[in-house]
C-alpha atoms as a PDB file:
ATOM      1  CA  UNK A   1     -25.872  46.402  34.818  1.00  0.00           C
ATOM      2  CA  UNK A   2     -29.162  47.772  34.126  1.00  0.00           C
ATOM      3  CA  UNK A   3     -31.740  47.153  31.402  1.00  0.00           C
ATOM      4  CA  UNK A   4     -30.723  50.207  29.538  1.00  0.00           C
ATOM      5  CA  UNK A   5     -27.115  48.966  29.276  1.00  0.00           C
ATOM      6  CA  UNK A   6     -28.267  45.609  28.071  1.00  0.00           C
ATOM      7  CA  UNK A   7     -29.759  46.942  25.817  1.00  0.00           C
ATOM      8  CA  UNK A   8     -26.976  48.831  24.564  1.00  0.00           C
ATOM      9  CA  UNK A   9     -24.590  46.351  24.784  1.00  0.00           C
ATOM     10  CA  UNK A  10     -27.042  44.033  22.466  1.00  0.00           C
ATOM     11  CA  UNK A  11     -25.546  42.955  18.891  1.00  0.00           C
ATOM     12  CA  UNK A  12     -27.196  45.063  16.904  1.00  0.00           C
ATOM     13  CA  UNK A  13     -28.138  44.371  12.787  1.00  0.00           C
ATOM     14  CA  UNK A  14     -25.161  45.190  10.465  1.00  0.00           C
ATOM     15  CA  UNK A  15     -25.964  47.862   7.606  1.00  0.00           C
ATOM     16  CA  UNK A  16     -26.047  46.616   3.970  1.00  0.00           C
ATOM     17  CA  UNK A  17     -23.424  49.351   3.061  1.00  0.00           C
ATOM     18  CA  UNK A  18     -21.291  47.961   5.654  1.00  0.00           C
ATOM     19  CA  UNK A  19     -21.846  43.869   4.637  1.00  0.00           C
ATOM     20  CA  UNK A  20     -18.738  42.568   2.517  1.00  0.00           C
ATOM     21  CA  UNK A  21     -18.961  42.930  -0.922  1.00  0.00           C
ATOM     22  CA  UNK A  22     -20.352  39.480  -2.184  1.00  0.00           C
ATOM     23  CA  UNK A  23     -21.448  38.264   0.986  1.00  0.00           C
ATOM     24  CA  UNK A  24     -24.822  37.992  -0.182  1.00  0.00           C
ATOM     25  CA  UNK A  25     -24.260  36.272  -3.470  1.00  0.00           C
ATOM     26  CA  UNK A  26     -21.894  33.489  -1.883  1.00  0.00           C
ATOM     27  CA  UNK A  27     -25.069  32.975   0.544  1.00  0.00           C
ATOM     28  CA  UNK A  28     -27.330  32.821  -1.702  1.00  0.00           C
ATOM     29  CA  UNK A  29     -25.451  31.180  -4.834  1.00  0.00           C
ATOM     30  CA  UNK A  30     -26.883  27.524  -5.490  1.00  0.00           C
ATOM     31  CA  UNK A  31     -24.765  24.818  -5.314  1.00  0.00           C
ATOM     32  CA  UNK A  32     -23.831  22.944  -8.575  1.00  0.00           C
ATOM     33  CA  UNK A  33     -25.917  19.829  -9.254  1.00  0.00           C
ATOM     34  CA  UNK A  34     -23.218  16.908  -9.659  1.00  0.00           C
ATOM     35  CA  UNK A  35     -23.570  15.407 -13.383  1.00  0.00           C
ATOM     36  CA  UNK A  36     -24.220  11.881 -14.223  1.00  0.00           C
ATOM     37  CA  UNK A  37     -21.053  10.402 -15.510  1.00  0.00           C
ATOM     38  CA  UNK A  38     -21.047   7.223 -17.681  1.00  0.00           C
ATOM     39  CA  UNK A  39     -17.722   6.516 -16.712  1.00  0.00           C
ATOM     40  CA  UNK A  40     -18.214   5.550 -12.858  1.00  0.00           C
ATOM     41  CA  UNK A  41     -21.493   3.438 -14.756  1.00  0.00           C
ATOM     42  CA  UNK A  42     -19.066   1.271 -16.922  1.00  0.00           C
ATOM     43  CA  UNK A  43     -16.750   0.429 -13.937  1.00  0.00           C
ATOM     44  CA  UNK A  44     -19.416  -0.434 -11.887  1.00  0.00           C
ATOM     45  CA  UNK A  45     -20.795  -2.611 -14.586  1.00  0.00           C
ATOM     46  CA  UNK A  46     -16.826  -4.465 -15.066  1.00  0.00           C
ATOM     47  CA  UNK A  47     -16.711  -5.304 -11.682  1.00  0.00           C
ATOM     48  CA  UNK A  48     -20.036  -6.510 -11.009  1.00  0.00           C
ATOM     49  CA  UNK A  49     -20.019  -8.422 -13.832  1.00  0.00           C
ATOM     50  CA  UNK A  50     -16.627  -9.874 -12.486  1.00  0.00           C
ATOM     51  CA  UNK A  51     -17.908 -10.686  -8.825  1.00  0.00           C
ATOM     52  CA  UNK A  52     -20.614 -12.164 -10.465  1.00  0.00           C
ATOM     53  CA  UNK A  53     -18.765 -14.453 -12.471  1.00  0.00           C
ATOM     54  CA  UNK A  54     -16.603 -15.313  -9.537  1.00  0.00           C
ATOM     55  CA  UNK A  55     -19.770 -16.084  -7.189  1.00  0.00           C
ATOM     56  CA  UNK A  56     -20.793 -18.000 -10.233  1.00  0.00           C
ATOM     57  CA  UNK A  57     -18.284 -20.424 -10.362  1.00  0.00           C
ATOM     58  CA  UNK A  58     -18.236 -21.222  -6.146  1.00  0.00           C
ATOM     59  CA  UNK A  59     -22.062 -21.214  -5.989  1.00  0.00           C
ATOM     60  CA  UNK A  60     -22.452 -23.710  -8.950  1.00  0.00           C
ATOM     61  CA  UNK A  61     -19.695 -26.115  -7.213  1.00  0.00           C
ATOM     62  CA  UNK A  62     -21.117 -25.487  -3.767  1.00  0.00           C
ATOM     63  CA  UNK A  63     -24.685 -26.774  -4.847  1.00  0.00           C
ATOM     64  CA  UNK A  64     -23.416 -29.779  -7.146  1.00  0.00           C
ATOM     65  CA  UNK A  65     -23.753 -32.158  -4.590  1.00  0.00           C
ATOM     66  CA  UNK A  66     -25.185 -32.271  -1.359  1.00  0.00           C
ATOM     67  CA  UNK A  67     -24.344 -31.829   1.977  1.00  0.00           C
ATOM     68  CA  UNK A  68     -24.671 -35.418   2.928  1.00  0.00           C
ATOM     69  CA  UNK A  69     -22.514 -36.150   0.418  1.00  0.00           C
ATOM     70  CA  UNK A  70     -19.728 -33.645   1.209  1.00  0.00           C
ATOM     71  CA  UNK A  71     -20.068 -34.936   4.233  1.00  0.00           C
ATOM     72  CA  UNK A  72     -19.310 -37.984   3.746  1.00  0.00           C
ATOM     73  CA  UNK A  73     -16.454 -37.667   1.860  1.00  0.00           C
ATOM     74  CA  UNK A  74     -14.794 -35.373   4.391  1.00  0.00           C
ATOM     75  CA  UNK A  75     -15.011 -38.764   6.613  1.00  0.00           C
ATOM     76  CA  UNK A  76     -12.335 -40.391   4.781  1.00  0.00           C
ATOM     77  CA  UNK A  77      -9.443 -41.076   6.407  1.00  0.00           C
ATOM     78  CA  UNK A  78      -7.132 -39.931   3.656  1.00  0.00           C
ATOM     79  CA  UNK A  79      -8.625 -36.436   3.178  1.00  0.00           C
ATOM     80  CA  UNK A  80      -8.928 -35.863   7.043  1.00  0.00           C
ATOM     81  CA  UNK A  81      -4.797 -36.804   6.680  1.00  0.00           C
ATOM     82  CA  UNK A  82      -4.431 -34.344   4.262  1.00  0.00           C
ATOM     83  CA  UNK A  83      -6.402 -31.914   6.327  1.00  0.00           C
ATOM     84  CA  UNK A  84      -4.337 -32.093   9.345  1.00  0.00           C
ATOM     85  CA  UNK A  85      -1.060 -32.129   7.383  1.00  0.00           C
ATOM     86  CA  UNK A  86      -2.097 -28.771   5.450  1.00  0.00           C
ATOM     87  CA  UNK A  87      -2.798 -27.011   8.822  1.00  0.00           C
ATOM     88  CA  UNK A  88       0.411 -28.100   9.956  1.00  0.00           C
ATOM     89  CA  UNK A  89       2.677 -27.555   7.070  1.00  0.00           C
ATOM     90  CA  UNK A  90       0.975 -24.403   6.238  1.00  0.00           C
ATOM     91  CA  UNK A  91       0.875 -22.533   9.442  1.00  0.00           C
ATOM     92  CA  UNK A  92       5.092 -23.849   9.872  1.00  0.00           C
ATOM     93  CA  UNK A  93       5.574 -22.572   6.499  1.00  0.00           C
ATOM     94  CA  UNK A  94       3.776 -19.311   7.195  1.00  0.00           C
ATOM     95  CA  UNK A  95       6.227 -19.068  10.393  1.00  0.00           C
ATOM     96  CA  UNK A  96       9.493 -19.525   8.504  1.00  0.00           C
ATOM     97  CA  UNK A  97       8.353 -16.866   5.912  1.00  0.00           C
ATOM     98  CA  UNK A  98       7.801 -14.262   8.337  1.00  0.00           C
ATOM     99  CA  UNK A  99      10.907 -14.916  10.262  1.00  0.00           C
ATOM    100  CA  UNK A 100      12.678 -14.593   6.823  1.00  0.00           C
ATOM    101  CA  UNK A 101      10.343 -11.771   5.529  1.00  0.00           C
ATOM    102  CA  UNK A 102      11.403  -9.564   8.712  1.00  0.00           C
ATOM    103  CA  UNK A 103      14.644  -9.005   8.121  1.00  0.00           C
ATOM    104  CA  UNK A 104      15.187  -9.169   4.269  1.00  0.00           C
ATOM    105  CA  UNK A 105      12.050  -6.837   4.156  1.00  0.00           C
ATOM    106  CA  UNK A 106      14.006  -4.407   6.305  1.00  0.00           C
ATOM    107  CA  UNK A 107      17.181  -4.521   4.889  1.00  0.00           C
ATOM    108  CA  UNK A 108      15.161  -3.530   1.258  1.00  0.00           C
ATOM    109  CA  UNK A 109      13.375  -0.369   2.657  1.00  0.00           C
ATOM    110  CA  UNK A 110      15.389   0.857   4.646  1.00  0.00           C
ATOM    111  CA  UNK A 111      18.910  -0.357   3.255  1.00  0.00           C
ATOM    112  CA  UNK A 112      21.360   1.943   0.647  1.00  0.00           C
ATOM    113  CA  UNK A 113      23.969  -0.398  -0.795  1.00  0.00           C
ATOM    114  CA  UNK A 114      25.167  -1.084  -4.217  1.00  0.00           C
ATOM    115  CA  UNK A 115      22.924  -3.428  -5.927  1.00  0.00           C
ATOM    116  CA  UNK A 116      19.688  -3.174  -4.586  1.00  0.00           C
ATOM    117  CA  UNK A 117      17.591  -3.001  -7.208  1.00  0.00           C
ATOM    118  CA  UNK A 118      19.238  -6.335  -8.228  1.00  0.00           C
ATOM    119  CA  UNK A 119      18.379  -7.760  -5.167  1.00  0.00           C
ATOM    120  CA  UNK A 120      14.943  -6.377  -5.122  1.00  0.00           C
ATOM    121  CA  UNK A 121      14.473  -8.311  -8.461  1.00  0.00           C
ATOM    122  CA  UNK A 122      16.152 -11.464  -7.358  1.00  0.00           C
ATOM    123  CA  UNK A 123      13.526 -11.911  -4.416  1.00  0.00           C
ATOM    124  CA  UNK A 124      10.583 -11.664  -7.002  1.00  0.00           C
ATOM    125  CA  UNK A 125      11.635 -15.108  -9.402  1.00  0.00           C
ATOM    126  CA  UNK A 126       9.840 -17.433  -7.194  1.00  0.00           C
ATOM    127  CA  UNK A 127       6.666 -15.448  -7.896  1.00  0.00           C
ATOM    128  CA  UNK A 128       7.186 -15.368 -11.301  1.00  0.00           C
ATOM    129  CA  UNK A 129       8.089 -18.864 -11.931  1.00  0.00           C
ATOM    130  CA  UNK A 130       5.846 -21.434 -12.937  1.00  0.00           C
ATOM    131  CA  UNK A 131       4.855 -23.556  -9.823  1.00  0.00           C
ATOM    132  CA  UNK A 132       6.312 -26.801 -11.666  1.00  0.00           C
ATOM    133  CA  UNK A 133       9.911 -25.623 -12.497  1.00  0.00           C
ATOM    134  CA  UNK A 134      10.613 -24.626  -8.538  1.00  0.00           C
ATOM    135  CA  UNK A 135       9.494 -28.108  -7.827  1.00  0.00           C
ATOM    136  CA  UNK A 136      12.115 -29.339 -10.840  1.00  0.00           C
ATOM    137  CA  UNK A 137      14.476 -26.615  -9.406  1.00  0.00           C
ATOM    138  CA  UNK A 138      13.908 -28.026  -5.834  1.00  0.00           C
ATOM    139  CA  UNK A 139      14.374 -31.869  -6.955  1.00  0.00           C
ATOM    140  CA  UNK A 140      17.759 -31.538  -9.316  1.00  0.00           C
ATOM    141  CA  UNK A 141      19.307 -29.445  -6.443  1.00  0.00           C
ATOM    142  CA  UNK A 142      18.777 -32.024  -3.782  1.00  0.00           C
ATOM    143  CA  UNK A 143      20.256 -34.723  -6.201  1.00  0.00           C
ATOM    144  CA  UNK A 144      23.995 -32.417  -5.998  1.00  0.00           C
ATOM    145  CA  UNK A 145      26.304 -33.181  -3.668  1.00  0.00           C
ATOM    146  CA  UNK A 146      25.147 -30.574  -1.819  1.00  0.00           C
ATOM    147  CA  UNK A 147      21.481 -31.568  -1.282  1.00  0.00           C
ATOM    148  CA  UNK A 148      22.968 -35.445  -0.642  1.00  0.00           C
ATOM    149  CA  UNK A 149      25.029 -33.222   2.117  1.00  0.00           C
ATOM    150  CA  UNK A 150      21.396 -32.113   3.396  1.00  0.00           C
ATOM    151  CA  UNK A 151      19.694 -34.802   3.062  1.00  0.00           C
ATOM    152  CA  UNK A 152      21.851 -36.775   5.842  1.00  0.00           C
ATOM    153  CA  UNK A 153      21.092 -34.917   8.412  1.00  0.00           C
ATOM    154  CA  UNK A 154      17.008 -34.300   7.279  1.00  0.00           C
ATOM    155  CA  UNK A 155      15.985 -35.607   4.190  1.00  0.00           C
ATOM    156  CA  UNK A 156      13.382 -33.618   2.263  1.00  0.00           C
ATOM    157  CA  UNK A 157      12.644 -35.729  -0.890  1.00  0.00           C
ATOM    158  CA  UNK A 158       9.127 -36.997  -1.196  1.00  0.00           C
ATOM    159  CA  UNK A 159       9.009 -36.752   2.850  1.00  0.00           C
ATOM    160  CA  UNK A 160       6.472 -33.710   5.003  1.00  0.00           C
ATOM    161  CA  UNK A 161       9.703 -31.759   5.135  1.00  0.00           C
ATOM    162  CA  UNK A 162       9.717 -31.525   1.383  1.00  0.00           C
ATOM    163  CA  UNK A 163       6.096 -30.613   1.661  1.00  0.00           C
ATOM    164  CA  UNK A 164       6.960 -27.537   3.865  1.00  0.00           C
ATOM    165  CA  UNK A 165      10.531 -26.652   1.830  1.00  0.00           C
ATOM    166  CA  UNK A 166       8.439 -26.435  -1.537  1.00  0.00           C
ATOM    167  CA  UNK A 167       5.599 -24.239  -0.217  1.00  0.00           C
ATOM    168  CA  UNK A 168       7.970 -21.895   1.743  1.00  0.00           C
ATOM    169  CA  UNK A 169       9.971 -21.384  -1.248  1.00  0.00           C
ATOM    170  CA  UNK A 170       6.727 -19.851  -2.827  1.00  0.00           C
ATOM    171  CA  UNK A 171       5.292 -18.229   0.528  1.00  0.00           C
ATOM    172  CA  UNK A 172       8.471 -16.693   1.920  1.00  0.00           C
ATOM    173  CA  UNK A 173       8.528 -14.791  -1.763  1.00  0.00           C
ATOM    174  CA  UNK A 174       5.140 -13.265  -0.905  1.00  0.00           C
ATOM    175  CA  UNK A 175       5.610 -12.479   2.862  1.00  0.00           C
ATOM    176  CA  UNK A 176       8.797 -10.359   1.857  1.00  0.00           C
ATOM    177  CA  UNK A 177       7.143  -8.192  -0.807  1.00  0.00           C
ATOM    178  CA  UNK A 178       4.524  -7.438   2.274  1.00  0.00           C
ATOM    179  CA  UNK A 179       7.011  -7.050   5.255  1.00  0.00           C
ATOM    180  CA  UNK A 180       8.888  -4.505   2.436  1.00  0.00           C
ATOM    181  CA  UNK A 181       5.711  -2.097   1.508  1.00  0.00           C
ATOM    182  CA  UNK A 182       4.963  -1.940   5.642  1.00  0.00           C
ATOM    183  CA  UNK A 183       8.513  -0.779   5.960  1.00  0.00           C
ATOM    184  CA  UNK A 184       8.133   1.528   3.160  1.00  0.00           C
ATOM    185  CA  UNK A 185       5.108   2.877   4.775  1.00  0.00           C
ATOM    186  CA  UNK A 186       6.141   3.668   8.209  1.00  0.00           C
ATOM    187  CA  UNK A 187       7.857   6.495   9.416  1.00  0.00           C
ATOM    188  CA  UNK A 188      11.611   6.719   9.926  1.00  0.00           C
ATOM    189  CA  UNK A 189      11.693   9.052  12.571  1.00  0.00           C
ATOM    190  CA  UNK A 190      10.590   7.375  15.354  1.00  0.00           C
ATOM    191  CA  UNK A 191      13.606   4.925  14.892  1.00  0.00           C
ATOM    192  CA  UNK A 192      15.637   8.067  14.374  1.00  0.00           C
ATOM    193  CA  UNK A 193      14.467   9.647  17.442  1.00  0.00           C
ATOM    194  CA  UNK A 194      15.886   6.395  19.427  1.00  0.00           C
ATOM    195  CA  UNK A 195      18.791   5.903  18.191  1.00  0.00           C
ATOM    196  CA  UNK A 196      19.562   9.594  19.509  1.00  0.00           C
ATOM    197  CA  UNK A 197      18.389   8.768  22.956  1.00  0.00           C
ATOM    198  CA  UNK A 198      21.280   5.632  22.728  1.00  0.00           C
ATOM    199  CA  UNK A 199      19.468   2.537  21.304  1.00  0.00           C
ATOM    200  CA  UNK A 200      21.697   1.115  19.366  1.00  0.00           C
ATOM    201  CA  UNK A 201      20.262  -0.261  15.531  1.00  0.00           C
ATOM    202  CA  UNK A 202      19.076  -3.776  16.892  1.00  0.00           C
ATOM    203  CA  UNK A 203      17.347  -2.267  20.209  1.00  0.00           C
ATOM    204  CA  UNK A 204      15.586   0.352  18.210  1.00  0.00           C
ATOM    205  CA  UNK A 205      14.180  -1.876  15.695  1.00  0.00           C
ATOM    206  CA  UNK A 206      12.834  -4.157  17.871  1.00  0.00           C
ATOM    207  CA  UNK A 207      11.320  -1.680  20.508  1.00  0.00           C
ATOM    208  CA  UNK A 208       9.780   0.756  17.937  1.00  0.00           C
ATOM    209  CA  UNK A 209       9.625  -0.686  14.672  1.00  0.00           C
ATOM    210  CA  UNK A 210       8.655  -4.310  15.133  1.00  0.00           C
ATOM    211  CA  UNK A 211       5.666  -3.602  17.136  1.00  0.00           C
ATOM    212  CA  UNK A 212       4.531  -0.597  14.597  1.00  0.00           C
ATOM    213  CA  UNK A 213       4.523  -3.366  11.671  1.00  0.00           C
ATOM    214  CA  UNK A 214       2.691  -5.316  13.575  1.00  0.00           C
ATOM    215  CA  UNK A 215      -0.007  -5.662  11.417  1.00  0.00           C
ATOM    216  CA  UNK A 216       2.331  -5.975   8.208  1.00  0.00           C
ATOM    217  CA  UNK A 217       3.451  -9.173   9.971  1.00  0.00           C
ATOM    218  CA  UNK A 218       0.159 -10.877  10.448  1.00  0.00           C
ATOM    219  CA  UNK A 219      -0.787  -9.597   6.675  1.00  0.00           C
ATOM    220  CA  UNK A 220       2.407 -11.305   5.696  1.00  0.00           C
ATOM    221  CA  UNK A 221       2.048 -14.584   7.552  1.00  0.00           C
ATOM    222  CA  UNK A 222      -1.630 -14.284   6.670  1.00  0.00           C
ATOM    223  CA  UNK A 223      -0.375 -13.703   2.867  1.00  0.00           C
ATOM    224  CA  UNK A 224       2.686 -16.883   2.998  1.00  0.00           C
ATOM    225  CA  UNK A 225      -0.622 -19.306   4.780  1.00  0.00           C
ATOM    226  CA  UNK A 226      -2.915 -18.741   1.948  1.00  0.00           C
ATOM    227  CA  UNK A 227      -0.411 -19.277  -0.666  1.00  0.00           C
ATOM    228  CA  UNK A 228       1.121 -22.384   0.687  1.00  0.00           C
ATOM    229  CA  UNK A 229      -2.884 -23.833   1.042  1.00  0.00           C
ATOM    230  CA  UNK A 230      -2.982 -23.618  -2.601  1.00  0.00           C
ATOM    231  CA  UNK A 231       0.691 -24.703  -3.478  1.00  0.00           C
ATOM    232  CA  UNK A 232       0.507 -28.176  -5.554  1.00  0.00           C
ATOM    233  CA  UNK A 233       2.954 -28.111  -8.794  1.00  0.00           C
ATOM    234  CA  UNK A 234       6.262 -27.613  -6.889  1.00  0.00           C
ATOM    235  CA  UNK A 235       4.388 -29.887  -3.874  1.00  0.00           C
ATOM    236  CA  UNK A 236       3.818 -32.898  -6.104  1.00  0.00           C
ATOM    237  CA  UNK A 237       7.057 -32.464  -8.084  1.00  0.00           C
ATOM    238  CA  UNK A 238       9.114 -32.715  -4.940  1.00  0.00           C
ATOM    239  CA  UNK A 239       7.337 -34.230  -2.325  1.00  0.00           C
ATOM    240  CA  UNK A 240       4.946 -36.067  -4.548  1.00  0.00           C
ATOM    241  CA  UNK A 241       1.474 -37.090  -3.791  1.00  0.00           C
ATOM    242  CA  UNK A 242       1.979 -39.970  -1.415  1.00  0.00           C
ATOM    243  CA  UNK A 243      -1.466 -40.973   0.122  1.00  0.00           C
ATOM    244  CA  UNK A 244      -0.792 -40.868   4.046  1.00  0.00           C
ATOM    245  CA  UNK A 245       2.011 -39.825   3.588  1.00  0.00           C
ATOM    246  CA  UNK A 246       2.732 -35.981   1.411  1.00  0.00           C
ATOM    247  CA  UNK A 247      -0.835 -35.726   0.327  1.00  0.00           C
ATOM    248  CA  UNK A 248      -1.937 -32.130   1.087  1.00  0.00           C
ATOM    249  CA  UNK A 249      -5.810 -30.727   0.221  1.00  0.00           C
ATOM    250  CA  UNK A 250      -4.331 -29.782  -3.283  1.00  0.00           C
ATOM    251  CA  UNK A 251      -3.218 -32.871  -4.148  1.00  0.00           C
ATOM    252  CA  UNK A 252      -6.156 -34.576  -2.551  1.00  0.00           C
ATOM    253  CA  UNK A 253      -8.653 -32.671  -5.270  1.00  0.00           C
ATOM    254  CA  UNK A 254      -5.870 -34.075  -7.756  1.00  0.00           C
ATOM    255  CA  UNK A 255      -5.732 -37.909  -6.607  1.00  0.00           C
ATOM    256  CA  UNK A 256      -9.278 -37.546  -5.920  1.00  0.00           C
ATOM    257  CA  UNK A 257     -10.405 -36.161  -9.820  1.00  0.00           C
ATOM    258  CA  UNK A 258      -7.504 -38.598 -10.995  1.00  0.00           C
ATOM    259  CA  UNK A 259      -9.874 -41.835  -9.970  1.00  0.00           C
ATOM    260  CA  UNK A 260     -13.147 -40.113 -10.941  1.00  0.00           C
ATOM    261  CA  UNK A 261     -14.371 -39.264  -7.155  1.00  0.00           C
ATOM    262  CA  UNK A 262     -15.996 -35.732  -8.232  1.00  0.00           C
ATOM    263  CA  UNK A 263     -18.128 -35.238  -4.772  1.00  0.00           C
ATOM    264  CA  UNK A 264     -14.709 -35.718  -2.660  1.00  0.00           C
ATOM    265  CA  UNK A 265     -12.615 -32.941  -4.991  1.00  0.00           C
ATOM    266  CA  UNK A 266     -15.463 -30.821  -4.644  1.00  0.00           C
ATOM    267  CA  UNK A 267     -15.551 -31.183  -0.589  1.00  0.00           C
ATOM    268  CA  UNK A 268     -11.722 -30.859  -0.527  1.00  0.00           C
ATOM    269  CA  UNK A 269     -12.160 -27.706  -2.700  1.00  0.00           C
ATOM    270  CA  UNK A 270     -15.281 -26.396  -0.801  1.00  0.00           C
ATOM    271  CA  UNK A 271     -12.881 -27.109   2.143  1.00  0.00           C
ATOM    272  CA  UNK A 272      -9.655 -24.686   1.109  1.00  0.00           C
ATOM    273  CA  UNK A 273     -12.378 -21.627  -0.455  1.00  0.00           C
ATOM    274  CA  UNK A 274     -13.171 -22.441   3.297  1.00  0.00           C
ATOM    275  CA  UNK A 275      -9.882 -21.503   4.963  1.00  0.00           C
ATOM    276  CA  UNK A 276      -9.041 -19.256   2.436  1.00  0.00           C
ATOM    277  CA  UNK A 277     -11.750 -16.813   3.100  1.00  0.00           C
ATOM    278  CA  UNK A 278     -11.162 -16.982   7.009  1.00  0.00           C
ATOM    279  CA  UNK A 279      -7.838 -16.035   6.046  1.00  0.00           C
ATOM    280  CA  UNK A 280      -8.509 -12.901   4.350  1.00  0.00           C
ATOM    281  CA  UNK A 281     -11.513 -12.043   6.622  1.00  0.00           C
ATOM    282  CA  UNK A 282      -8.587 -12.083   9.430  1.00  0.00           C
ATOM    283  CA  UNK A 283      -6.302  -9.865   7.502  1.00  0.00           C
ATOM    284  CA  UNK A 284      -9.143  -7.363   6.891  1.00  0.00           C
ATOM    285  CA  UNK A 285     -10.101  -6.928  10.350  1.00  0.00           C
ATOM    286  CA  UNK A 286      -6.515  -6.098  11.310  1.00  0.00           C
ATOM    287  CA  UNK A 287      -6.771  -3.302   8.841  1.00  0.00           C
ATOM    288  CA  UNK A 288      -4.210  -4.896   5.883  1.00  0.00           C
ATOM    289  CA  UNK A 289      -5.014  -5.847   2.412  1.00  0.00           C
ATOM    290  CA  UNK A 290      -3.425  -8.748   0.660  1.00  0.00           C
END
């Protein structure tokens, strides 16, 4: 090819005649300036004012006393006790309620009976109780003949058992509202898609779907954790408050304020806003929301 055809072959300038009509003016039309809008201002201003408030209230407990005195209190041997016996019963507690939120989450989102609705509502009076009438619901029903029936073989009256019973009643509530909106939220069709290829229901749930709601799980164990940490009408109801015995970090900061010991409730407290916010710093780096 030689210069001239180059040349020819070149893209050469369009013609104004032969431009689209309006090509120039949507070039050259200026964008519209966004207006300030008072609205976004006064949210802005609710919420601050709320996280401030919140911030407020930790902050002014966290520097009432000092470290060496937090310290210190954390030494005794009854709040390490009640330490130990929270991580225990709450991580067991937040094991149950997923292994109970799994399926009865399932069977709500992706279930078509009669009676659903009614069921749906009959999961959500635990969270809507006060805390102090399950513990009074939890107490009467172990003194029937069926709860003397359970108690033979593992009692769970004012022992760690009752401790774990009482704060899964409240937890496994929670977990199941969570394991339902994941199931809402993912997509039928790859469980669809197996049960064509010959899965049967039970295979295809737990090859496609469990490992999709993977996340729901953790949020919902995360979720059933935090709320048993903070459980302490229904705990001190049932299992009472028994020092070496029942006494979890809630009813430490109660036994503790009870006999005028301020700087140990305020290290148990400090203690549990502790845990709590690993918690939810977990479930937000696996990409869930309480």
């Amino acid at each position: 090819m030689n210069l001239c055809e180059l040349q020819d072959a070149a893209p050469q300038p369009v013609a104004a005649s032969d431009r689209p009509v309006g090509a120039d003016t949507a070039q050259t039309e200026p964008v519209p300036r966004r207006r300030f809008d008072p609205f976004w201002l006064v949210l802005g201003a609710i919420t601050g004012s709320y996280l401030i408030f919140w911030l407020g209230l930790l902050g002014s407990m966290a520097v009432h006393s000092t470290p060496h005195d937090l310290w210190q209190a954390l030494q005794s041997r009854e709040i390490r006790y009640s330490i130990a016996l929270s991580l225990f019963s709450c991580t067991l507690t937040a094991v149950l309620s997923v292994f109970l939120a799994v399926p009865v989450g399932y069977l709500l989102s992706r279930g078509r009976f009669p009676g659903r609705a009614w069921l749906d509502a009959a999961l959500d009076v635990p969270i809507v109780l006060p805390p102090m009438v399950v513990g009074l619901c939890l107490l009467i029903f172990f003194q029937t003949w069926a709860g003397h029936l359970i108690e033979r073989v593992l009692p769970f009256t004012y022992t760690i058992a009752g401790v774990v019973l009482a704060q899964f009643v409240i937890g496994a509530a929670f977990a199941v509202r969570t394991m339902r909106g994941t199931f809402d939220h993912l997509s039928s069709r790859p469980e669809d898609v197996a049960l064509t290829l010959g899965c049967s229901r039970t295979r295809a749930v737990w090859l496609v779907t469990l490992p999709a709601a993977r996340r729901g799980m953790f949020a919902a164990a995360s979720i059933a954790w935090a709320r048993s940490l903070g459980e302490f009408g229904p705990i001190l109801v049932f299992a009472g408050a028994t020092r070496m015995k029942t006494e979890v970090l809630p009813t430490s900061v109660w036994l503790e304020l009870s006999v005028g010991n301020l700087e140990a409730a305020i290290a148990v407290s400090l203690v549990m806003v502790v845990l709590a916010t690993v918690v939810l710093a977990a479930v937000r780096l696996m990409g869930e929301r309480l």
